[in-house]
Protein backbone atom coordinates (compact mmCIF):
# COMPACT_ATOMS: atom_id res chain seq x y z
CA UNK A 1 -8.27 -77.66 8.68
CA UNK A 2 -5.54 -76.03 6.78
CA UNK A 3 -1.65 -77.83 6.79
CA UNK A 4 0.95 -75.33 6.61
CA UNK A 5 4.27 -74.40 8.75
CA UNK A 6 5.25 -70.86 8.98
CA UNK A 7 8.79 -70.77 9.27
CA UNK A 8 10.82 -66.75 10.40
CA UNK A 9 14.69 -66.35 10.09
CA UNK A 10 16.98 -64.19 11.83
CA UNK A 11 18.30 -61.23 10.67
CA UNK A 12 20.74 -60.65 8.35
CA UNK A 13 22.20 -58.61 11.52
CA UNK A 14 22.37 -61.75 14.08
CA UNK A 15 26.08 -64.03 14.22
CA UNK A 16 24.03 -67.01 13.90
CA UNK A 17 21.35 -68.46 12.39
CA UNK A 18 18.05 -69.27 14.48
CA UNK A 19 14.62 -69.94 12.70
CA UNK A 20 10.89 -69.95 14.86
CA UNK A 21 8.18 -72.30 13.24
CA UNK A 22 4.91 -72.06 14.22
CA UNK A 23 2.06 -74.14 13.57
CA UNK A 24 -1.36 -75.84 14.28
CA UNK A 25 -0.43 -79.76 16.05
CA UNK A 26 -3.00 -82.36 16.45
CA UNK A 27 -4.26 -81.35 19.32
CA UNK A 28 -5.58 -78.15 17.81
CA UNK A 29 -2.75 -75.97 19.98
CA UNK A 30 -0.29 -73.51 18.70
CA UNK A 31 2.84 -75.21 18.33
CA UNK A 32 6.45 -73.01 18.37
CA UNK A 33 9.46 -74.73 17.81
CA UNK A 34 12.87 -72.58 18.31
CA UNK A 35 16.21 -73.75 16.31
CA UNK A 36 19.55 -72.78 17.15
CA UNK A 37 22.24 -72.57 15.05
CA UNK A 38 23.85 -75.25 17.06
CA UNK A 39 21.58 -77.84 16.09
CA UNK A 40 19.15 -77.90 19.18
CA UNK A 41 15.09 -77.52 19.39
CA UNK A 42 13.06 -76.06 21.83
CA UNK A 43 9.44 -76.83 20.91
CA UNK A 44 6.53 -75.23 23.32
CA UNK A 45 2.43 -75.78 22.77
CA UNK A 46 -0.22 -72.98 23.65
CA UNK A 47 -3.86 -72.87 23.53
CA UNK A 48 -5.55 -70.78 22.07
CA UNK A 49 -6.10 -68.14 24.70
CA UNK A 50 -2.12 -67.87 25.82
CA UNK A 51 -1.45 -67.86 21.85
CA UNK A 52 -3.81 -64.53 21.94
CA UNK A 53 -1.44 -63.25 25.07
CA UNK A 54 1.56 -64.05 23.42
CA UNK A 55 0.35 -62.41 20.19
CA UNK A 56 -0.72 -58.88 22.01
CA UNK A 57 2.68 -59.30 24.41
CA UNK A 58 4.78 -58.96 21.07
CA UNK A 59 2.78 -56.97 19.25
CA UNK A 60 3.13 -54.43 22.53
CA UNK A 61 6.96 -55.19 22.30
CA UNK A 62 7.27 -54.50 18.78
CA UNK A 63 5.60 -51.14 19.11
CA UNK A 64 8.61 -50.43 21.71
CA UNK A 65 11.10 -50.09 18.55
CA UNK A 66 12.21 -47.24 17.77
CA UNK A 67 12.63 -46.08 13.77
């Protein structure tokens, strides 16, 4: 099984500074951790089925943007 984080930033746009990792934990789940730029973590675990929904949900939002 492959070892790797993926890590995303915010935007050059956004007042502070946020980052989303995602990643495979040990119980074979997609795990998403959220940091703020204040320090905190918000961590949540999906299986593999609501990691498909979540996928298709954004994908579905991001074709919502405009330009």
């Amino acid at each position: 099984m492959a070892n790797y984080n993926i890590i995303f930033n915010s935007t050059d746009n956004s007042e502070l500074y946020s980052s989303v990792e995602c990643f495979l934990n040990q119980h074979k789940e997609i795990a998403i951790v959220i940091e703020s730029s204040y320090g905190g973590k918000e961590a949540v675990s999906l299986d593999k089925s609501t990691a498909i929904k979540l996928a298709k949900t954004l994908r579905s939002e991001i074709n919502k943007i405009e330009g």
